[in-house]
Protein backbone atom coordinates (compact mmCIF):
# COMPACT_ATOMS: atom_id res chain seq x y z
CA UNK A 1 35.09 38.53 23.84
CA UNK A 2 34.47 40.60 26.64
CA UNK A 3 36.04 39.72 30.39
CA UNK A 4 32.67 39.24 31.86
CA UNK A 5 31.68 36.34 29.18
CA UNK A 6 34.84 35.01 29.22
CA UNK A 7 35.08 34.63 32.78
CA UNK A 8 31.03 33.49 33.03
CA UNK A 9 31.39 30.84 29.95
CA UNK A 10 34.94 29.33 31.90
CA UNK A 11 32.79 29.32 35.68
CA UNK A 12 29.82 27.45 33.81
CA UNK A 13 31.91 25.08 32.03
CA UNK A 14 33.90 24.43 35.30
CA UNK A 15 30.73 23.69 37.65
CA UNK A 16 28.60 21.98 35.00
CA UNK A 17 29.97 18.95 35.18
CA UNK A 18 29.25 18.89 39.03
CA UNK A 19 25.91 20.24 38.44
CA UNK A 20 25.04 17.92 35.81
CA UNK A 21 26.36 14.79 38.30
CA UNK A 22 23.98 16.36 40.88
CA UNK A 23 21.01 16.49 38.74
CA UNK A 24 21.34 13.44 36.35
CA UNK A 25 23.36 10.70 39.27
CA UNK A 26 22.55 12.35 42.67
CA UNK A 27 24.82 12.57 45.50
CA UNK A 28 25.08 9.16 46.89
CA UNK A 29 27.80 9.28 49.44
CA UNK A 30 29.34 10.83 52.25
CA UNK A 31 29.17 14.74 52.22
CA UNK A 32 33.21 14.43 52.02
CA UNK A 33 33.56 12.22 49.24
CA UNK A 34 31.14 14.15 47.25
CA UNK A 35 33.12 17.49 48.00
CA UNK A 36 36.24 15.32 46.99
CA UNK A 37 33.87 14.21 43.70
CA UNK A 38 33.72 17.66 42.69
CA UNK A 39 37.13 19.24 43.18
CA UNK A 40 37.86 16.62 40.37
CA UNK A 41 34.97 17.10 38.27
CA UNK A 42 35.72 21.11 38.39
CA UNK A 43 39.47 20.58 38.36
CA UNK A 44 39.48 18.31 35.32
CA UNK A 45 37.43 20.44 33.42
CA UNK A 46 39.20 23.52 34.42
CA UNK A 47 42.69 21.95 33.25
CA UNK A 48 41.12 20.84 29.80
CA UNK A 49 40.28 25.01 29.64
CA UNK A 50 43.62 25.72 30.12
CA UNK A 51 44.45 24.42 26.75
CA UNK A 52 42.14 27.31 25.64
CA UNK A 53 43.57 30.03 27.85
CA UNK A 54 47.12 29.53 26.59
CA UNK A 55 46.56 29.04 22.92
CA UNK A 56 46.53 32.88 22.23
CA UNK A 57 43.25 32.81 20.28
CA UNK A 58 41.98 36.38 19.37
CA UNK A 59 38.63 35.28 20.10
CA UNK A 60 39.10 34.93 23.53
CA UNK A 61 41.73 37.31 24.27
CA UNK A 62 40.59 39.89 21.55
CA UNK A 63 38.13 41.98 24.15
CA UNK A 64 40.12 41.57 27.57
CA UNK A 65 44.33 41.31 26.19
CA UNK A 66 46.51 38.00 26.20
CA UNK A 67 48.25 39.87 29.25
CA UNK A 68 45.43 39.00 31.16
CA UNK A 69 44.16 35.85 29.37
CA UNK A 70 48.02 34.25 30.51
CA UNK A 71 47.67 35.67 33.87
CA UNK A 72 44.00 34.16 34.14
CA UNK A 73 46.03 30.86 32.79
CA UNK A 74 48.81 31.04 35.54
CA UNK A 75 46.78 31.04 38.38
CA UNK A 76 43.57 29.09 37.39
CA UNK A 77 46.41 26.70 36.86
CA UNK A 78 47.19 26.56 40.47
CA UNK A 79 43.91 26.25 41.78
CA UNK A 80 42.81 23.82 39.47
CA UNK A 81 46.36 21.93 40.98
CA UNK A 82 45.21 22.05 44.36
CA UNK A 83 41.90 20.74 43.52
CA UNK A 84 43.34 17.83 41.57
CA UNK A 85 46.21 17.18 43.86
CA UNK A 86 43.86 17.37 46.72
CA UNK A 87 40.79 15.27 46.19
CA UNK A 88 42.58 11.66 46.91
CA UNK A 89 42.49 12.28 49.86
CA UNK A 90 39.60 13.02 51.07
CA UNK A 91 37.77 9.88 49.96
CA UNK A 92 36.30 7.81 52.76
CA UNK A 93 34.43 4.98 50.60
CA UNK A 94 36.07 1.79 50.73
CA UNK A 95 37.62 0.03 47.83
CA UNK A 96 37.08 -3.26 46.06
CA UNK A 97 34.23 -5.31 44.51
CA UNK A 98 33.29 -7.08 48.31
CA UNK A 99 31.60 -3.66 48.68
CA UNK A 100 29.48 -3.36 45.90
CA UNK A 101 25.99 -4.43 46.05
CA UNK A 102 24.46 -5.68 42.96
CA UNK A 103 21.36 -3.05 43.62
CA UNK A 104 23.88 -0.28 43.73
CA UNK A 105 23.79 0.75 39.63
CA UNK A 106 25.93 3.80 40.31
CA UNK A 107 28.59 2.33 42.48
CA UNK A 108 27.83 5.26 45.61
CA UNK A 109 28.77 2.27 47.76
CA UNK A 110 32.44 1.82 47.14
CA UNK A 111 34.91 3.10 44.59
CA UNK A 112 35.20 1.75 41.34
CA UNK A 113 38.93 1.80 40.89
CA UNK A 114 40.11 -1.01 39.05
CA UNK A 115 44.49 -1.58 38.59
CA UNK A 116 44.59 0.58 35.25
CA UNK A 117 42.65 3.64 36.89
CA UNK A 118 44.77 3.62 39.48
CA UNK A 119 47.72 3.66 37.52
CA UNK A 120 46.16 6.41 35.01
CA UNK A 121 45.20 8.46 37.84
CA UNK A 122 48.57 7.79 40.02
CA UNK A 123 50.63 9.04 36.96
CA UNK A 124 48.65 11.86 35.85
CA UNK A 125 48.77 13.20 39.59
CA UNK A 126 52.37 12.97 39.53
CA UNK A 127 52.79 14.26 36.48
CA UNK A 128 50.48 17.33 37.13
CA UNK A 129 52.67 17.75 40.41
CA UNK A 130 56.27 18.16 38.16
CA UNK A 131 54.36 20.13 35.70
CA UNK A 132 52.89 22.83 37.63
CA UNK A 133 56.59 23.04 40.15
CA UNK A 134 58.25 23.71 36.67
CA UNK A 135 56.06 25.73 35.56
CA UNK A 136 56.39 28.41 38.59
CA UNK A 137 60.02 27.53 38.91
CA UNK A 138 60.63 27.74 34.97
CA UNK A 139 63.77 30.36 36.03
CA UNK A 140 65.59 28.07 37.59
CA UNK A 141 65.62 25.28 35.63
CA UNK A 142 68.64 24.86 33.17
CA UNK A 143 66.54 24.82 30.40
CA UNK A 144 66.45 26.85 26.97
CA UNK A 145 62.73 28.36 27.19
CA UNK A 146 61.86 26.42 23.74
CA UNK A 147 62.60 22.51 25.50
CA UNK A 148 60.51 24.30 28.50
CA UNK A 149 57.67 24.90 26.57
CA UNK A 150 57.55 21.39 24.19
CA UNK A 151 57.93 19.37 27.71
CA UNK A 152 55.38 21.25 29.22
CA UNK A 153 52.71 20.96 25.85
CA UNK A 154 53.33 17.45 25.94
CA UNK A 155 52.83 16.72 29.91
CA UNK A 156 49.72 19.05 29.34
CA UNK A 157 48.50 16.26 26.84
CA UNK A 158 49.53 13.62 28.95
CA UNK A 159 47.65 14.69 32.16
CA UNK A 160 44.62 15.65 29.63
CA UNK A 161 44.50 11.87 28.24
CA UNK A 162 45.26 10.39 31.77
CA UNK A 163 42.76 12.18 33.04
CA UNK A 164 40.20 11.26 30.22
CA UNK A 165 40.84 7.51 30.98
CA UNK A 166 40.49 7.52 35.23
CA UNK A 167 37.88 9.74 34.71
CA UNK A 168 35.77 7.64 32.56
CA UNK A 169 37.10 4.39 34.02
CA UNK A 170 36.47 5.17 38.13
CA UNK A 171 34.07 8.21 37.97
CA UNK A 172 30.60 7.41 39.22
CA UNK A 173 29.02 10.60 37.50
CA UNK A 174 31.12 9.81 34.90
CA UNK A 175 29.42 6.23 33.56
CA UNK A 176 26.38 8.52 33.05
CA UNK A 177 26.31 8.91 28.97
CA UNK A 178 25.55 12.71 29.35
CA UNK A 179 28.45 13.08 31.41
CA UNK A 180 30.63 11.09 29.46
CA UNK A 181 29.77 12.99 26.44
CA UNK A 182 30.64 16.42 28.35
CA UNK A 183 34.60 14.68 29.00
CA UNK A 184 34.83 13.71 25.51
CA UNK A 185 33.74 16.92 24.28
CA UNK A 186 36.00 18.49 26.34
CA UNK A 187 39.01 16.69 25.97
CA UNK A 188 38.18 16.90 21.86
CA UNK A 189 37.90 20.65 22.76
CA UNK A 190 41.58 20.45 24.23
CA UNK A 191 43.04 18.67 21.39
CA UNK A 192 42.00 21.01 18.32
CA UNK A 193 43.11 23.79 20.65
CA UNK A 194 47.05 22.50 21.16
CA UNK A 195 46.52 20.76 17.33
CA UNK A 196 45.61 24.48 16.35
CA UNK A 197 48.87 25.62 18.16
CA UNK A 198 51.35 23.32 17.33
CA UNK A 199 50.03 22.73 13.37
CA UNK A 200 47.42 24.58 12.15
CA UNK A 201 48.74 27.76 13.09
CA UNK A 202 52.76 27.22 12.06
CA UNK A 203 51.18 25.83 8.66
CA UNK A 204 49.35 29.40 8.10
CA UNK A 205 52.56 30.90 9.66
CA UNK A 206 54.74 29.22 6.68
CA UNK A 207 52.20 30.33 4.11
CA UNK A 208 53.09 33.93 4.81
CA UNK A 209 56.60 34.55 5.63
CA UNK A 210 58.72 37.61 6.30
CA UNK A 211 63.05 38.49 6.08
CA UNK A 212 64.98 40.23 8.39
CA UNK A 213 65.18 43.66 5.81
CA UNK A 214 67.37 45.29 8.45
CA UNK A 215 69.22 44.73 11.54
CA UNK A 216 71.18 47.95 13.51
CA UNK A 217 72.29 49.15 16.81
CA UNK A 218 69.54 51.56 18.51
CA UNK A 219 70.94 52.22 21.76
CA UNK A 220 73.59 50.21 24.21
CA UNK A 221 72.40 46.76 23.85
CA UNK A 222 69.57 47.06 21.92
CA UNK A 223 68.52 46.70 18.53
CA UNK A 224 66.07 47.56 15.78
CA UNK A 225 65.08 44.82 13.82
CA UNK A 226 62.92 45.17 10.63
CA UNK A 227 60.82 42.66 8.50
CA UNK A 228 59.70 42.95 5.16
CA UNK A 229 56.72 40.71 4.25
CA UNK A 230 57.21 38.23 0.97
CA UNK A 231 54.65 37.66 -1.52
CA UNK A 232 51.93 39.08 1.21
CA UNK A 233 50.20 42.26 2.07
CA UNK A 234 52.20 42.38 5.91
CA UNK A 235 50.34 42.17 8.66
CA UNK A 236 47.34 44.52 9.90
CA UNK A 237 47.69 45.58 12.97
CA UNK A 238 46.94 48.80 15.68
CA UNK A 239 49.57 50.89 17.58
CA UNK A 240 50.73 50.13 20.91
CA UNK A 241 49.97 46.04 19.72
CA UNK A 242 52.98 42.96 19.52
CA UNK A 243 53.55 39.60 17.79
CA UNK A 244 55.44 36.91 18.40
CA UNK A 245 58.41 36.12 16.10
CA UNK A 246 60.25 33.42 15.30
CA UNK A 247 63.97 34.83 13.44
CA UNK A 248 65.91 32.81 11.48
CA UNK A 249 63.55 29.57 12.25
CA UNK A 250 60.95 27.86 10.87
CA UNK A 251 57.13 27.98 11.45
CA UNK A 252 57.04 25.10 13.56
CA UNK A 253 60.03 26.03 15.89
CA UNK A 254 59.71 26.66 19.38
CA UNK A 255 61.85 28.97 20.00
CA UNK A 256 59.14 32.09 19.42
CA UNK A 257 59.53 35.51 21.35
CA UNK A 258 57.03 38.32 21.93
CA UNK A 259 58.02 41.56 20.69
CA UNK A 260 56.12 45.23 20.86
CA UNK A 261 56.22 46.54 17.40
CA UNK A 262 57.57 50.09 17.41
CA UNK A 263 56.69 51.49 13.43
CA UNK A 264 53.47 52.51 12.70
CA UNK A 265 50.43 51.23 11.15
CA UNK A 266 50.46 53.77 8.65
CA UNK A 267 54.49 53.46 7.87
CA UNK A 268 54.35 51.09 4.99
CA UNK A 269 54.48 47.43 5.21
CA UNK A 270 57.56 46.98 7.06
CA UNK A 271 57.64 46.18 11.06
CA UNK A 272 60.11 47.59 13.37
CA UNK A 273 61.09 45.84 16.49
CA UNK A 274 63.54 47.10 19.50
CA UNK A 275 65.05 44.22 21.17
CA UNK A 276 67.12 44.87 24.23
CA UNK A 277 70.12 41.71 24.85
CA UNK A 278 68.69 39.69 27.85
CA UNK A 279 68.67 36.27 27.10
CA UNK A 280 69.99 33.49 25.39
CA UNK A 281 67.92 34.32 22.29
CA UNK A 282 68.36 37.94 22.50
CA UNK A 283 71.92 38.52 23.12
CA UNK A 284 72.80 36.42 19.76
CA UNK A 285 70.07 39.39 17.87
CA UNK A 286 72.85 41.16 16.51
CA UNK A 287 74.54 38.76 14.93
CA UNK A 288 70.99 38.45 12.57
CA UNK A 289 72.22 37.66 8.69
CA UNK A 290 70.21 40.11 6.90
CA UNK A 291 67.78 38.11 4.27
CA UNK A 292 66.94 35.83 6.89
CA UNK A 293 63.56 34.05 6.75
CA UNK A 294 61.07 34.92 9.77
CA UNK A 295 57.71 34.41 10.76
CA UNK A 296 55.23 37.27 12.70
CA UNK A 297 52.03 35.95 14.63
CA UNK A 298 50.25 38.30 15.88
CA UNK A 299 48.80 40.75 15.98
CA UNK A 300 47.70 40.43 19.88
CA UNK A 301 47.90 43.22 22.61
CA UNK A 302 44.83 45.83 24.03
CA UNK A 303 47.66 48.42 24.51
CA UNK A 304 45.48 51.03 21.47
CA UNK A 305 44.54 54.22 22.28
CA UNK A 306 42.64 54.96 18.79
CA UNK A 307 39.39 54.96 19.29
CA UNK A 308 39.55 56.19 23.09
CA UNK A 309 37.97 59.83 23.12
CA UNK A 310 40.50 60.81 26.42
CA UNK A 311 41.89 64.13 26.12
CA UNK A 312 45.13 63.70 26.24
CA UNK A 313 47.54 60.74 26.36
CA UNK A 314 50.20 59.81 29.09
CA UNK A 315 52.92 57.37 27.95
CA UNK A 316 54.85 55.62 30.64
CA UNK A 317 57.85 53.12 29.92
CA UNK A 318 61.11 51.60 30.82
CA UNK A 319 63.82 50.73 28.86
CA UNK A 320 62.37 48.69 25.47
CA UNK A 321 59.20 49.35 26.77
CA UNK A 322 59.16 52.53 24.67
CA UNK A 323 58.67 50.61 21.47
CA UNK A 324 54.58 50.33 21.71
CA UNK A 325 54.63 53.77 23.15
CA UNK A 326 56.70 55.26 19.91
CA UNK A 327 54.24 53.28 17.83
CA UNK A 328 51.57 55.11 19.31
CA UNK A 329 53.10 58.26 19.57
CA UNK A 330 54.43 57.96 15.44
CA UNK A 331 50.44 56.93 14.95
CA UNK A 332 48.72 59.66 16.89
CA UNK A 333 50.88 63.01 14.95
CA UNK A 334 50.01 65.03 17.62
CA UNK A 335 46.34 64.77 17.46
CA UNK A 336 46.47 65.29 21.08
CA UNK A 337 49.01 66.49 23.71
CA UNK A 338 51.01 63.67 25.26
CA UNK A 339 53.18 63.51 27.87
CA UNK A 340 55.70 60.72 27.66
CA UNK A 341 57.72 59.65 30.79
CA UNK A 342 60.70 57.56 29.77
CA UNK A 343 63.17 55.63 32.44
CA UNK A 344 66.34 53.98 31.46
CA UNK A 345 69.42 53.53 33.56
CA UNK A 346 71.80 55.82 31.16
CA UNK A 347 71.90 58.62 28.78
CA UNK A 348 73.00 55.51 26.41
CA UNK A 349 70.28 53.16 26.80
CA UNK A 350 67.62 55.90 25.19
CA UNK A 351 65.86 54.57 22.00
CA UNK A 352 64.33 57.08 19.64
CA UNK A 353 65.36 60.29 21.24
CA UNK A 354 65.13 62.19 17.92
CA UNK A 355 61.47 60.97 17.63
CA UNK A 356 60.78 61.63 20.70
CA UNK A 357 61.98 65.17 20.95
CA UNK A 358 59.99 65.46 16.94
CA UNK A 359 56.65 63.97 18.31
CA UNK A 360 55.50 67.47 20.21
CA UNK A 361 54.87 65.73 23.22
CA UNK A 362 56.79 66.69 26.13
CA UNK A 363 59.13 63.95 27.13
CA UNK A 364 60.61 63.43 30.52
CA UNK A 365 63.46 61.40 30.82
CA UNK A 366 64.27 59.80 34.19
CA UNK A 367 67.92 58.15 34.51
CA UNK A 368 69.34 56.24 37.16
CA UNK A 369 72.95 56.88 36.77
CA UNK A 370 72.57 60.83 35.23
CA UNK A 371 76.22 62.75 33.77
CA UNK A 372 77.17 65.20 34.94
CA UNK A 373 75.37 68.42 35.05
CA UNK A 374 72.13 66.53 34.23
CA UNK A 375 68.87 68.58 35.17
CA UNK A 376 66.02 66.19 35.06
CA UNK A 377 64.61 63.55 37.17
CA UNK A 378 67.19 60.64 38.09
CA UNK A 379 66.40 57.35 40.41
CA UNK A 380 63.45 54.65 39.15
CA UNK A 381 60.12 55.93 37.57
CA UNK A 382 58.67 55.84 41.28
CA UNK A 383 54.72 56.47 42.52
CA UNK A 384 56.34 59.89 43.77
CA UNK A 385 57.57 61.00 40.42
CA UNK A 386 54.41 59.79 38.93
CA UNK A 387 52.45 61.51 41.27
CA UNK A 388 54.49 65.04 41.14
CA UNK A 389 54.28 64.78 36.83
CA UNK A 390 50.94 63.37 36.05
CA UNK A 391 48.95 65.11 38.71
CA UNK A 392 47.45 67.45 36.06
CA UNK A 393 46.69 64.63 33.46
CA UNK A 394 44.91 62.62 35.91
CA UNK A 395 42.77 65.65 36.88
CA UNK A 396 42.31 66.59 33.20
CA UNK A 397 41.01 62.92 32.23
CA UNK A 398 43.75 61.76 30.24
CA UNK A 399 44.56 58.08 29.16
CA UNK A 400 47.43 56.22 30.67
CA UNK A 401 49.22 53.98 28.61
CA UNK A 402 52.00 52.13 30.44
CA UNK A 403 54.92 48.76 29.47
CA UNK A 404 58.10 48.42 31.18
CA UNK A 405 59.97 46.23 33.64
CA UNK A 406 57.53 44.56 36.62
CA UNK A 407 59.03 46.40 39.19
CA UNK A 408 58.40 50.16 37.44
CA UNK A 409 54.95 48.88 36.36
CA UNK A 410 53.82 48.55 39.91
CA UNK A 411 55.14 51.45 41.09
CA UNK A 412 53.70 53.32 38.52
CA UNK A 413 50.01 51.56 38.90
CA UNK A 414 50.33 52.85 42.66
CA UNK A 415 51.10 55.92 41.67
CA UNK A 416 47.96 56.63 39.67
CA UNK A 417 45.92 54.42 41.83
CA UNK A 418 47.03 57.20 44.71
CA UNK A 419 46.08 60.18 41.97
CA UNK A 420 42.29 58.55 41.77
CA UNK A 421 43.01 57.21 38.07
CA UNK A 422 40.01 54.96 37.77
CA UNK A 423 41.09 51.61 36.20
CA UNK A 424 39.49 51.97 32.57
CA UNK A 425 42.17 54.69 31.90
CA UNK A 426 44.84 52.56 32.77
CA UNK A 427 46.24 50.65 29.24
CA UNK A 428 49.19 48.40 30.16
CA UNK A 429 51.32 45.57 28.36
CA UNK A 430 53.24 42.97 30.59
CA UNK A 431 55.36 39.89 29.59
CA UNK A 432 56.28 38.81 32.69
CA UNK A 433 53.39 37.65 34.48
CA UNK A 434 54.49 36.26 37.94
């Protein structure tokens, strides 16, 4: 789905409840209150999307990359927050049945808050408080990610069927049937979505799993990891795209990691991955018992370069973030010249350096601590450095395909932001969003 419909469909579904109150109700109150109306009306809405946004479906993300589908997530999440957290308190219609008027049908006169709507809205603003604090903090809590992510699915559903009930219970626009219809489609619309997660999609998962075929050293902490399908065709996927795996677990576990796949399309059925040690999860990889049952979802990512008709191809990563680059660069066989720019702190940390040096691109390695007598660029993949090695690229038209740590990635962006590279040659895959 392309960005522009995907952002269009979420604005209209935000603002049509307000619109519909407008149209069907009428305002009715105080110019405050009805501003403190619709924050909730477009806030509510806008969290039951977020059910959507997260779920990684294809359909949405397919045209515009779950990169940007989870950043669109993180801070429509905040907003929608504010909103929520926000309209309380800017109410100035009294409470209480001595101020409603037996002529006034849609309560405009006071607010229809009765003990179990205040409770059901109390909670879910509390709860939508602690959920969207650990959310941004999620580093410095001393959770595993996996209890993380099943407390923060469940408080999701929890706000969700809060909200339902004060909405329905106090809302004034809300008593109108068409309006009540549009929450309970909604919320319905939120449920299949974290059903789909949580069941539908481990239950296709455990119809098709994989085993752990091979597990080696590729450079200094880091390893290649390779699954075999069993009793299925593999997975169908493009190069420069990543899953999410779940290793020695079942389909229904949470503990699920995304992962760049580093083989090739055309390389058989097989999928390599290059894991660097970095967490709790990852620093264990090693140990991986050969045979092992695992499970690939995927494929997701807009990091492809077939089909682009660019001249040439500039490949920019850090550390593991060479693993969609090599899948691309193993895909393309020199079809095109390529220039591949490839940071890591040490000589030991480089993946791949045989198929690197085989791929007839010319690779520039950039190391942070160099040996001794070492001739080529040292320090961080800076703007400067981009800007002194891709100066000809950018002039010749070339595509820009870029993954790596946060901090490279911006400096990098910067860098070909400064060279004029427009923004639709500019491929990139992030996994750390903030």
């Amino acid at each position: 789905m392309p960005a522009t419909l995907v952002v269009a469909t979420y604005v209209l579904l935000v603002l049509l409840p307000v619109g519909l109150g407008w149209v069907l109700v009428k305002p009715g109150r105080p110019w405050l209150d009805e501003v403190s109306s619709a924050l909730a009306m477009a806030g509510f809405a806008a969290l039951l999307l977020e059910f959507l946004l997260s779920g990684r479906f294809r359909a949405i993300s397919g045209g515009i990359g779950i990169d940007r589908t989870m950043r669109w997530h993180q801070h429509f999440a905040r907003v929608l927050t504010v909103a929520l957290l926000l309209h309380p308190f800017l109410y100035t219609t009294p409470t209480g049945a001595q101020f409603l008027r037996p002529d006034d049908l849609t309560h405009a006169g006071a607010l229809k808050l009765g003990s179990d709507t205040v409770l059901t809205g109390l909670v879910a603003w509390l709860l939508l408080g602690v959920l969207t604090i650990t959310a941004i903090g999620r580093d410095l809590l001393p959770w595993r990610y996996e209890a993380w992510r099943l407390t923060h699915g469940l408080g999701a559903a929890a706000i969700a069927v809060l909200g339902l009930w004060h909405t329905l219970g106090a809302g004034r626009y809300a008593a109108h049937p068409v309006l009540a219809g549009y929450w309970v489609a909604m919320f319905a619309l939120a449920l299949v979505a974290l059903a789909s997660v949580y069941l539908v999609r481990p239950f296709r998962l455990w119809r098709r799993p994989w085993r752990v075929a091979a597990v080696g050293p590729a450079a200094e902490r880091i390893w290649e990891v390779v699954l075999e399908p069993m009793g299925h065709a593999g997975l169908r996927f493009r190069a420069g795209q990543f899953a999410w795996i779940r290793l020695d677990r079942g389909p229904f576990s949470m503990r699920e990691h995304p992962f760049s796949i580093a083989s090739a399309p055309g390389a058989g059925r097989r999928l390599s991955f290059l894991i660097k040690e970095a967490g709790d999860f990852t620093s264990t990889i090693g140990r991986l018992p050969v045979g092992a049952r695992a499970f690939v979802e995927g494929p997701h990512g807009n990091l492809v370069v077939d089909g682009r008709s660019e001249p040439g191809l500039c490949l920019i990563g850090g550390g593991a973030g060479i693993a969609p680059l090599l899948s691309i660069l193993r895909s393309e066989g020199g079809a095109r010249p390529a220039l591949v720019i490839y940071g890591n702190r040490h000589q030991g940390q480089i993946l791949a350096r045989e198929d690197l040096d085989a791929s007839g691109a010319e690779v520039v390695h950039v190391l942070q601590e160099p040996p001794p007598g070492w001739a080529g660029p040292t320090g961080l993949v800076s703007r400067d450095l981009v800007r002194e090695r891709c100066t000809a690229a950018a002039r010749a038209g070339w595509l820009f395909a870029l993954c790596g740590p946060p901090p490279m990635m911006r400096e990098v962006r910067a860098g070909l932001q400064a060279l004029g590279v427009p923004a639709s040659r500019i491929l990139e895959e992030r996994f750390v969003y903030d």
